[in-house]
Each structure stands twice: as structure tokens, then as C-alpha cells.
C-alpha atoms as a PDB file:
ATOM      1  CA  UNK A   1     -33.573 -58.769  31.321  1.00  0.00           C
ATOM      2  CA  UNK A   2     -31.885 -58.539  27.971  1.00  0.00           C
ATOM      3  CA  UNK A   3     -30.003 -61.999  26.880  1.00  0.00           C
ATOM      4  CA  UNK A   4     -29.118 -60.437  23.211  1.00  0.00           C
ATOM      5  CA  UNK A   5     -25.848 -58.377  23.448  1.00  0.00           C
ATOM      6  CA  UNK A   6     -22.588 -59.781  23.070  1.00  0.00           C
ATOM      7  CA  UNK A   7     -19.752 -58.842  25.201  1.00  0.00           C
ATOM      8  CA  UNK A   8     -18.020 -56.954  22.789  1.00  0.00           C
ATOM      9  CA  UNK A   9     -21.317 -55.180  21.438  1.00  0.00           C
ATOM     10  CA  UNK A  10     -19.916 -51.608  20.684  1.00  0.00           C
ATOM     11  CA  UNK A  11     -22.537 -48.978  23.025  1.00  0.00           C
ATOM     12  CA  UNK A  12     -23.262 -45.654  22.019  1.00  0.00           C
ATOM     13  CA  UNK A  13     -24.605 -42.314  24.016  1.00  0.00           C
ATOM     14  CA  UNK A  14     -27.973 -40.550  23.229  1.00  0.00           C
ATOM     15  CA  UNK A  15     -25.653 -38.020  21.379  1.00  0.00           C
ATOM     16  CA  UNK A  16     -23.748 -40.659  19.060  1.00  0.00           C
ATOM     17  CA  UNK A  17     -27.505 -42.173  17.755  1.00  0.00           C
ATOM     18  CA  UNK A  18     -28.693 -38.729  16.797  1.00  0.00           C
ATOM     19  CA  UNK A  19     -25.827 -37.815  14.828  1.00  0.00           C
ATOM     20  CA  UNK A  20     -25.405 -41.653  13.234  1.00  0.00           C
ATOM     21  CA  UNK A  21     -29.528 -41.621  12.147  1.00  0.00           C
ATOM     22  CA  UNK A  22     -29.550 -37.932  11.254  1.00  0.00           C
ATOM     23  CA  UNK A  23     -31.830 -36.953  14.156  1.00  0.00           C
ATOM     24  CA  UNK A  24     -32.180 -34.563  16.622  1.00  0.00           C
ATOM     25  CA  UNK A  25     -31.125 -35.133  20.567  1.00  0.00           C
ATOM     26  CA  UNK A  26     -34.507 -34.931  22.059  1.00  0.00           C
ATOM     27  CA  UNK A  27     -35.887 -37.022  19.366  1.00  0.00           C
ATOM     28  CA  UNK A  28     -33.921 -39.806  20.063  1.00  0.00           C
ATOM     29  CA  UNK A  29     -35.120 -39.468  23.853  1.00  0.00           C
ATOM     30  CA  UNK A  30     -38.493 -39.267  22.432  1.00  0.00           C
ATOM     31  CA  UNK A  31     -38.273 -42.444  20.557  1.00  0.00           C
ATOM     32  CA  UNK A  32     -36.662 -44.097  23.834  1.00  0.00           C
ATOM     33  CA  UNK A  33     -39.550 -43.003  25.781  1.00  0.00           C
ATOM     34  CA  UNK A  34     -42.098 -44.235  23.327  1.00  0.00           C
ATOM     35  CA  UNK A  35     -40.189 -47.421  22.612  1.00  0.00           C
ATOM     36  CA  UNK A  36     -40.732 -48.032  27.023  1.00  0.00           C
ATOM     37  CA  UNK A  37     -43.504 -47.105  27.304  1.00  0.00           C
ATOM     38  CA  UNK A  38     -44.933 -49.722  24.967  1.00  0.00           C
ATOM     39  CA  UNK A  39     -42.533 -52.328  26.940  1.00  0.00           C
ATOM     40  CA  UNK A  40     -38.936 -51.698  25.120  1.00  0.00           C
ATOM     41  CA  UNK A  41     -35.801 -52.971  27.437  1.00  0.00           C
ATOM     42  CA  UNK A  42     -32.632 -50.644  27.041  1.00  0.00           C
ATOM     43  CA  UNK A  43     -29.485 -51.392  28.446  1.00  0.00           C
ATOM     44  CA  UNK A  44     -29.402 -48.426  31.927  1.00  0.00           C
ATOM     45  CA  UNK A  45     -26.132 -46.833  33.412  1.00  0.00           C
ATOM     46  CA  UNK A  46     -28.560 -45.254  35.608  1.00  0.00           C
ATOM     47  CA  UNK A  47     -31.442 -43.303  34.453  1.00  0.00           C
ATOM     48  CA  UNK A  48     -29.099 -42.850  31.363  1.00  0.00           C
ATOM     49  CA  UNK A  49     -29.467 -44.917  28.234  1.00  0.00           C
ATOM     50  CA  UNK A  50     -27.139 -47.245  26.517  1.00  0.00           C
ATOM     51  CA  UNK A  51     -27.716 -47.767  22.767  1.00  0.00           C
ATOM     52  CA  UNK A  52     -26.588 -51.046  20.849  1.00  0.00           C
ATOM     53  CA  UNK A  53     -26.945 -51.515  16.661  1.00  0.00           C
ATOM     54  CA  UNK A  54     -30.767 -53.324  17.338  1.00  0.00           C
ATOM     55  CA  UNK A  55     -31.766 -50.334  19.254  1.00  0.00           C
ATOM     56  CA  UNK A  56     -30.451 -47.664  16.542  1.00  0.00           C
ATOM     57  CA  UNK A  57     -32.501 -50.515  13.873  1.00  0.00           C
ATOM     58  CA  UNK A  58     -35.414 -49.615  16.546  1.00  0.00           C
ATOM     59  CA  UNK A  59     -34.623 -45.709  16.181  1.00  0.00           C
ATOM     60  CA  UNK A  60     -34.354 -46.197  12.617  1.00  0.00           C
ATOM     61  CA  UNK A  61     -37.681 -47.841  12.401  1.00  0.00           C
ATOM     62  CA  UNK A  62     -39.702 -45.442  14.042  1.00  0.00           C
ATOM     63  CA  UNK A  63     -38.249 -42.373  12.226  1.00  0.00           C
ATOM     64  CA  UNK A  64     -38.882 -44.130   8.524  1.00  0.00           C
ATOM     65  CA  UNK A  65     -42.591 -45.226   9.679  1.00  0.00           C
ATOM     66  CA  UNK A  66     -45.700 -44.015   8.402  1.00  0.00           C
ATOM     67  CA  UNK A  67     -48.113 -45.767  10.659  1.00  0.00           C
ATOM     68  CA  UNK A  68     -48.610 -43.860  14.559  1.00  0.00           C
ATOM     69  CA  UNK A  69     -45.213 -44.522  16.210  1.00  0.00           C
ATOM     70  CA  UNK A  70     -47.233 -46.449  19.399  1.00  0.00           C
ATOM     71  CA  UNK A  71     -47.932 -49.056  16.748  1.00  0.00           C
ATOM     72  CA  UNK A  72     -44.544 -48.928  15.103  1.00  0.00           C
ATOM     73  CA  UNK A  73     -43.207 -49.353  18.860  1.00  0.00           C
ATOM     74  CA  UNK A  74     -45.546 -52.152  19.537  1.00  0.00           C
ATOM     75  CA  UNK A  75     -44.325 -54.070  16.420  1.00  0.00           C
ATOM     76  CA  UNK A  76     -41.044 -53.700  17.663  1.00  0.00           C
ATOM     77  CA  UNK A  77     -41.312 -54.377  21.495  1.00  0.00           C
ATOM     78  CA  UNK A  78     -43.142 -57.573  19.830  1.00  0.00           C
ATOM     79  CA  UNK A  79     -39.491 -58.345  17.991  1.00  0.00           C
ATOM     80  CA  UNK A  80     -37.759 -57.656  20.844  1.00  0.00           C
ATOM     81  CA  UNK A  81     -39.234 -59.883  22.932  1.00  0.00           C
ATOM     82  CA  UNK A  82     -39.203 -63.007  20.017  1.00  0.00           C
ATOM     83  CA  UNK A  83     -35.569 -62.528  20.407  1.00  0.00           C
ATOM     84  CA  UNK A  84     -35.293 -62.223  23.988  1.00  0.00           C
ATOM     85  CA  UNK A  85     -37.050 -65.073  24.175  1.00  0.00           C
ATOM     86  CA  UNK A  86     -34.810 -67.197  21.414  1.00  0.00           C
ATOM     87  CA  UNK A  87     -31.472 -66.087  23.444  1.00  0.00           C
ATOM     88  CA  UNK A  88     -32.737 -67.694  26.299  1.00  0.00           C
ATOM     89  CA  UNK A  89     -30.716 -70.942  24.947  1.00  0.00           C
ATOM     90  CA  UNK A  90     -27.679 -69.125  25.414  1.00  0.00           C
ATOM     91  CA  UNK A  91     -28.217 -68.450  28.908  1.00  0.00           C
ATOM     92  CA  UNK A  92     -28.160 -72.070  29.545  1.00  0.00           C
ATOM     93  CA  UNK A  93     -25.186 -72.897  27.070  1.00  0.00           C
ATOM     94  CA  UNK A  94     -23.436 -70.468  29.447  1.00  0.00           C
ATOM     95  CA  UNK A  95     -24.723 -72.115  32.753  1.00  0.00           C
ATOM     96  CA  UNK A  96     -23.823 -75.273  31.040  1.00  0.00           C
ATOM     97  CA  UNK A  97     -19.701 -73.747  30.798  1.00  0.00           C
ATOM     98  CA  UNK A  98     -19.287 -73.718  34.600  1.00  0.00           C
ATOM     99  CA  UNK A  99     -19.795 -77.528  34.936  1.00  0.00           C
ATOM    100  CA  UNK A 100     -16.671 -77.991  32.869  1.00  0.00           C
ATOM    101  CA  UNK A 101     -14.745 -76.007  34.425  1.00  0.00           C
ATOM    102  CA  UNK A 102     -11.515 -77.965  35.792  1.00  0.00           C
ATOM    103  CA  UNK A 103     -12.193 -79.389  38.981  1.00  0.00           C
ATOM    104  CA  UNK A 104      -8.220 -79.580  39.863  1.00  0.00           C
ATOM    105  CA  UNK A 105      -7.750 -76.962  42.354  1.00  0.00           C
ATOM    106  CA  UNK A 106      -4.561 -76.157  40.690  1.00  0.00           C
ATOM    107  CA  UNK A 107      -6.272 -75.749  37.514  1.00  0.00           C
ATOM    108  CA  UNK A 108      -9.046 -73.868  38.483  1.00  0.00           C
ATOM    109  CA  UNK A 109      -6.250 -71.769  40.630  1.00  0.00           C
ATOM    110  CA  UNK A 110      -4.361 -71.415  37.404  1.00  0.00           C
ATOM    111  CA  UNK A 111      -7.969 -70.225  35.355  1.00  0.00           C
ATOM    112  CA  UNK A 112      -9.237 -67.869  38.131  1.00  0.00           C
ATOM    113  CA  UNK A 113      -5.391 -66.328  38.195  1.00  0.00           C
ATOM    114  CA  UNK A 114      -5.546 -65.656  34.304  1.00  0.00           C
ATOM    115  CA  UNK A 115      -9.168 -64.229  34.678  1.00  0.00           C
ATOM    116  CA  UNK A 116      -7.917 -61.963  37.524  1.00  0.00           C
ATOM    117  CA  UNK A 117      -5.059 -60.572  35.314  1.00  0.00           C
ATOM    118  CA  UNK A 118      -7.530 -60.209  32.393  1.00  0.00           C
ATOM    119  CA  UNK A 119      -8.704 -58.121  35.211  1.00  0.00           C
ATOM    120  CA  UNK A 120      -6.427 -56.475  35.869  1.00  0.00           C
ATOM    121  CA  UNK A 121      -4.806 -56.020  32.282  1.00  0.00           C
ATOM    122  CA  UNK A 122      -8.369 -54.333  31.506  1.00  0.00           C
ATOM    123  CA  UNK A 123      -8.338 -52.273  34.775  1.00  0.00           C
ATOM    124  CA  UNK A 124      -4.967 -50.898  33.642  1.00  0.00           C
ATOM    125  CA  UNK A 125      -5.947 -50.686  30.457  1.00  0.00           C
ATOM    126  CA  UNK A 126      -9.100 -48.672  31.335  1.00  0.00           C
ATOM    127  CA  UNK A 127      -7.069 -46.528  33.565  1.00  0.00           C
ATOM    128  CA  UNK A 128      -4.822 -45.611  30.694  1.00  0.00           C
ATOM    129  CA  UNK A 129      -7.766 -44.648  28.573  1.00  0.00           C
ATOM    130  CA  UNK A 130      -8.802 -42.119  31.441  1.00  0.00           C
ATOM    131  CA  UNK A 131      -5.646 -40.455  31.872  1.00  0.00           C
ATOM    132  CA  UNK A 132      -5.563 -40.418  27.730  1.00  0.00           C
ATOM    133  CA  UNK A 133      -9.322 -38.785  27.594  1.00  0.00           C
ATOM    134  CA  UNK A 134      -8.209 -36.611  30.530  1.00  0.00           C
ATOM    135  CA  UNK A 135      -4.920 -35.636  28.676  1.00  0.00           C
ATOM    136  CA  UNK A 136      -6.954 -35.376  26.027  1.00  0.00           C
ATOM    137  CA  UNK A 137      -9.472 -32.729  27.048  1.00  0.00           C
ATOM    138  CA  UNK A 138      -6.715 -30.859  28.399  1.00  0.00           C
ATOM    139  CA  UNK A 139      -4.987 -30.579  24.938  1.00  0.00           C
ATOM    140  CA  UNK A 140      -8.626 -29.990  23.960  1.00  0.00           C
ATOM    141  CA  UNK A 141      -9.147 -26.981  26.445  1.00  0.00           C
ATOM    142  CA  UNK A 142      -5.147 -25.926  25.770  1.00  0.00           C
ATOM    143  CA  UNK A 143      -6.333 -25.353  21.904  1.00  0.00           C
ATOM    144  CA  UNK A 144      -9.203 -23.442  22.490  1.00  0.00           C
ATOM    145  CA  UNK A 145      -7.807 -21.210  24.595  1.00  0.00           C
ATOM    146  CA  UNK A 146      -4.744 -21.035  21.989  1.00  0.00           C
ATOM    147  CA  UNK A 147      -7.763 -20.413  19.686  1.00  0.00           C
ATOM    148  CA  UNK A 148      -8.972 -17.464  21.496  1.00  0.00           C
ATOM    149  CA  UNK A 149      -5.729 -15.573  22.405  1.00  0.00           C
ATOM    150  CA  UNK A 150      -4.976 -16.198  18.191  1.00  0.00           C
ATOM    151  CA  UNK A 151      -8.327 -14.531  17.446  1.00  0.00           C
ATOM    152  CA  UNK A 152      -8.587 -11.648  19.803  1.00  0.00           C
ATOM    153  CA  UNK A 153      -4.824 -11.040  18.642  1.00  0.00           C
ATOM    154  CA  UNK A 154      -6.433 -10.981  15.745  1.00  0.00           C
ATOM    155  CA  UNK A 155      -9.114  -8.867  16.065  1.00  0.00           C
ATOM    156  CA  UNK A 156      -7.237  -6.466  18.322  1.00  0.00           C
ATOM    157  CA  UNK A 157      -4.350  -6.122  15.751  1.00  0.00           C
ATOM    158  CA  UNK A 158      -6.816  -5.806  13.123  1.00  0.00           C
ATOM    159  CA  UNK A 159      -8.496  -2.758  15.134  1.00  0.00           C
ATOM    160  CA  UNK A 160      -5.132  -1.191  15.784  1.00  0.00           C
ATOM    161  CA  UNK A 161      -4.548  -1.322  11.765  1.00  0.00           C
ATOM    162  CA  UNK A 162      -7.987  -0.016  10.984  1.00  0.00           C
ATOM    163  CA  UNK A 163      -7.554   2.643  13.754  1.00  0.00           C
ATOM    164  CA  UNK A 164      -3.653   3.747  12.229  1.00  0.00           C
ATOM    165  CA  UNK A 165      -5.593   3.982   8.479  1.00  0.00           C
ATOM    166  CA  UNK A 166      -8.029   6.119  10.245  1.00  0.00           C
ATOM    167  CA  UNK A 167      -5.836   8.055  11.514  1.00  0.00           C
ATOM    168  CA  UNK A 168      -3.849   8.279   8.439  1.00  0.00           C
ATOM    169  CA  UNK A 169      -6.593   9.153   6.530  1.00  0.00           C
ATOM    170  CA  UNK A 170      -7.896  11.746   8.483  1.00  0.00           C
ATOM    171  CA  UNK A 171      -4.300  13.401   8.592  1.00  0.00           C
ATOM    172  CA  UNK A 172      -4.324  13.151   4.631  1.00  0.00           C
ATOM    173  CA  UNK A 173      -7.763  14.715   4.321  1.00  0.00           C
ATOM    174  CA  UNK A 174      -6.533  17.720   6.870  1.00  0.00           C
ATOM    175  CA  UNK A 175      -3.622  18.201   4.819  1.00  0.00           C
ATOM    176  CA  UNK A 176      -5.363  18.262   1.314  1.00  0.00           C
ATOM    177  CA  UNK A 177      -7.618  20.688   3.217  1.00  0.00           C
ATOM    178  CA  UNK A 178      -4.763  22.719   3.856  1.00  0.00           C
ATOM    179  CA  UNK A 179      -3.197  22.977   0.629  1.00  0.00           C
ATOM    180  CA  UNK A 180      -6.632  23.884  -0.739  1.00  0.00           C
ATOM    181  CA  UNK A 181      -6.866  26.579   1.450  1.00  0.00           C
ATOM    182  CA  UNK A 182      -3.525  27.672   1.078  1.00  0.00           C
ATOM    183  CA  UNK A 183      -4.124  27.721  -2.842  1.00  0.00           C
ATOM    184  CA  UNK A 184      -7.819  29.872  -2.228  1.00  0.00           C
ATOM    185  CA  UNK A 185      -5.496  32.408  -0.946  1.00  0.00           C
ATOM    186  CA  UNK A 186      -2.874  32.185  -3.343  1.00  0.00           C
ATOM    187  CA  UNK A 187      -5.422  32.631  -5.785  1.00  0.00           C
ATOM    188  CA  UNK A 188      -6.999  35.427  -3.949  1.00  0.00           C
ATOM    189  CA  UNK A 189      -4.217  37.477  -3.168  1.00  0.00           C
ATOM    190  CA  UNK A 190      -3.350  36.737  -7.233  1.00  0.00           C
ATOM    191  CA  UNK A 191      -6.381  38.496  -8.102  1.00  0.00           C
ATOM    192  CA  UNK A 192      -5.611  41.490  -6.037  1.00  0.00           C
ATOM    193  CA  UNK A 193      -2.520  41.955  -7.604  1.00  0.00           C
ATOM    194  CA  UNK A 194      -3.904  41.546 -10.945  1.00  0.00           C
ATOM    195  CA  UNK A 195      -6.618  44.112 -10.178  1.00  0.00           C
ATOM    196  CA  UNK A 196      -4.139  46.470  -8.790  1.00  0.00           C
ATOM    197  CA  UNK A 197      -2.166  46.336 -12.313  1.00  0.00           C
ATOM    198  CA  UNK A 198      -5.082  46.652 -13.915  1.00  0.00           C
ATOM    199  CA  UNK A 199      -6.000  49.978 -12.248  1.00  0.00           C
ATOM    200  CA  UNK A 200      -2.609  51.402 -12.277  1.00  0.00           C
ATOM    201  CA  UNK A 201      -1.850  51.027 -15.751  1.00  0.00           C
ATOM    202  CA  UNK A 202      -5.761  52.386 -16.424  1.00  0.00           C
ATOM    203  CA  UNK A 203      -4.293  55.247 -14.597  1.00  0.00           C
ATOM    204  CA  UNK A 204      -1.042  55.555 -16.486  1.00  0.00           C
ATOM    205  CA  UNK A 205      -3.710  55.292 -19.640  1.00  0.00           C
ATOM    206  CA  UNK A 206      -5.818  57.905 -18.125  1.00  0.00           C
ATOM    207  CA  UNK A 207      -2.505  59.964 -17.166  1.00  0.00           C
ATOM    208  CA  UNK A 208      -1.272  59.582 -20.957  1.00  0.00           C
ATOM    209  CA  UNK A 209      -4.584  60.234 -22.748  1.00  0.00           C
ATOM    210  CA  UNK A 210      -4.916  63.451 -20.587  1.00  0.00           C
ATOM    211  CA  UNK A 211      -0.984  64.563 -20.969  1.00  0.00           C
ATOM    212  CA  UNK A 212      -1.483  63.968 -24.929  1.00  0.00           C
ATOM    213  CA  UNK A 213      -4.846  66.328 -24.679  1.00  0.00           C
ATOM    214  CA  UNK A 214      -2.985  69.215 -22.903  1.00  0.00           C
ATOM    215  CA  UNK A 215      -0.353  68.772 -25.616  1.00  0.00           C
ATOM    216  CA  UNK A 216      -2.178  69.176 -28.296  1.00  0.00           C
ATOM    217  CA  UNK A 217      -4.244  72.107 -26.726  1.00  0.00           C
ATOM    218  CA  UNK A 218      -1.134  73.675 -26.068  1.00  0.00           C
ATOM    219  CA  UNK A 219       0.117  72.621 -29.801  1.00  0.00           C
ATOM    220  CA  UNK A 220      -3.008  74.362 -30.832  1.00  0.00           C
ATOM    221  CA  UNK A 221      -2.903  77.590 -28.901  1.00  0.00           C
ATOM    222  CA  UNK A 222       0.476  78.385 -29.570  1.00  0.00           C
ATOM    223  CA  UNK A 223       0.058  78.343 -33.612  1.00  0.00           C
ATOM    224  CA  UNK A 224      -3.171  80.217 -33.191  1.00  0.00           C
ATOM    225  CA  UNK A 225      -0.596  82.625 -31.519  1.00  0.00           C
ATOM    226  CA  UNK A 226       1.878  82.102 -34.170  1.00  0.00           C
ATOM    227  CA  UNK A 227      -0.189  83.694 -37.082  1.00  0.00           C
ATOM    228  CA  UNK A 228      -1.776  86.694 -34.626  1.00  0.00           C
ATOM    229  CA  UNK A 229       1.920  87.873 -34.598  1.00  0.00           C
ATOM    230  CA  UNK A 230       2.436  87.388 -38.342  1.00  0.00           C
ATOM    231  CA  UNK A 231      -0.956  90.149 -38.709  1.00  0.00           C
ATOM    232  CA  UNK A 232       0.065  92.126 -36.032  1.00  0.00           C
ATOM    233  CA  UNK A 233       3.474  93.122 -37.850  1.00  0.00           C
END
């Protein structure tokens, strides 16, 4: 039975040690186990283990060794036990309180009445600390779930914007598409009308260029004519 942990020794959970040595979980369970099997007391709510500062020194220990960690453990157990064994005094010291207690009833009604309001004082107070931790966790669970509406509002309004520019973009590229088109056949139906210029006025060339032969033929063949007459007088 352990005699060397004070009444106001702060405890801490499996969890707490790993993250104050810088370990892993299940290698602080591992040490625990190693540390009883060589003969290492821990303080028991249960099958659970309750952690003082000379057990995290213990922890400690065995993670910074560089000998096996049964003969780091048995080094230890071998403290352990020294100062089991020196805090035995204490134990008597203690025995030795209750034969000064007051033997006045009224007295010793007046010491048991404070203890049993110390009582109940830390009843009450641990009470209080409940309903806090249970407040708490429900502020706790509040949050996240505040968390999660914030962040699939998020996400949701985020894919609603994406899903608009999309959208928007896809009605841009439809239109540009459009207008493209709309110029091709602008362009098209230009070229038609420039070819079409192009061959009428080669025809009104063509029309010219033969009107200006037939002139001149008829020029010709009506001097030729001209200067028959003149012989034929």
C-alpha cells in the first residue's frame, strides 16, 4: 500500500502523462505494465490508473534509458519501495494525531461537526464542478455543432458560387460562340456580294469592250463606204 502521496498530490489520466512526457497513449500503458510487472504500486480507480509526479519521474525514466526497460523498472520498483518503506513514519505520526484529539465530547462534537461541513463544503463543491464540466461539454458540443452548420454553410454557399460562375461562364462562352458565328456569316454573305460586283462590272467591262469593237467596225465600214461613193461618181 502506497504511504507517499500527499492529500493534495495533483493526479493525472493515462492521456495527461502522454501528452506532458511527449509519448504516445499505449506507451504509457506499456510502461505501466512493465513498471507492475516488476512489482510497481500505482494508485487504481479500478482497473484504471492514477498517475502522480514520482510515477511520470518513473515514465520519464524508462523512456530516457538505455539499459532493457525490465532492468530500468527493477531499479525503480527498488526506489519505490526505499520510499515506501521511509513513509512508514508518517503512518504512525498520523496514528499518533488521534490520541490528541479532544476528549470533551463537546469538543470532539464541535471537530467532527467542522469535518462534516468540510464535507459537505467539498461535496457541494464537487457537485458544482460536475454541473460546470457538464455545462461545459454542452457549450463544448453547442460549438461544434455551430462549427459544422458554419462550414457546410460554407461549403454549400461556396458550391452555389462556383456553380453561378459556371453557369456564367458557360453562358459567356455560348454567346461569344454566337457572335462568331454570326460574324462567319456576315463575312460570308460579304464575299458573295463582293463576288457578285465583281462579275457584274466584268460584265459591264465585257459589255463595253464589245460595244466599243462594233463601233469601231462600224466606224470602219462606213468610211470604206465613204470613198467607194467618191469612185463611183
Amino acid at each position: 500500500m502506497r504511504h507517499d502521496i500527499q492529500a493534495n498530490e495533483q493526479a493525472f489520466s493515462t492521456k495527461e502523462v502522454a501528452e506532458e512526457i511527449g509519448i504516445a497513449t499505449p506507451t504509457v500503458r506499456k510502461y505501466g505494465q512493465i513498471l507492475e510487472r516488476n512489482g510497481y504500486e500505482f494508485l487504481k480507480d479500478g482497473d484504471r490508473r492514477i498517475f502522480v509526479q514520482s510515477d511520470i519521474q518513473a515514465l520519464v525514466s524508462l523512456r530516457d534509458t538505455d539499459k532493457p526497460l525490465d532492468e530500468t523498472a527493477k531499479d525503480l520498483v527498488a526506489q519505490q519501495k526505499d520510499k515506501l518503506e521511509g513513509a512508514g513514519g508518517t503512518q504512525v505520526a498520523l496514528n499518533d494525531t488521534y490520541e490528541n484529539l479532544p476528549q470533551d465530547p463537546n469538543q470532539l462534537k464541535e471537530v467532527l461537526l467542522f469535518v462534516v461541513n468540510e464535507l459537505a463544503a467539498a461535496r457541494e463543491m464537487n457537485v458544482q464542478l460536475k454541473n460546470d464540466m457538464a455545462q461545459l461539454k454542452t457549450n463544448v458540443s453547442q460549438l461544434q455543432q455551430d462549427h459544422h452548420v458554419i462550414s457546410s454553410s460554407i461549403g454549400n454557399s461556396a458550391q452555389r458560387t462556383n456553380a453561378k460562375i459556371e453557369r456564367i461562364l458557360e453562358q459567356q462562352n455560348a454567346h461569344y460562340e454566337d457572335l462568331l458565328e454570326q460574324e462567319r456569316e456576315r463575312s460570308e454573305l460579304l464575299q458573295k456580294e463582293l463576288q457578285k460586283m465583281r462579275e457584274e462590272q466584268k460584265n459591264e467591262w465585257n459589255s463595253q469592250i464589245d460595244f466599243n469593237r462594233r463601233l469601231e467596225e462600224e466606224i470602219r465600214n462606213r468610211k470604206w463606204n465613204w470613198l467607194f461613193s467618191l469612185f463611183k461618181k
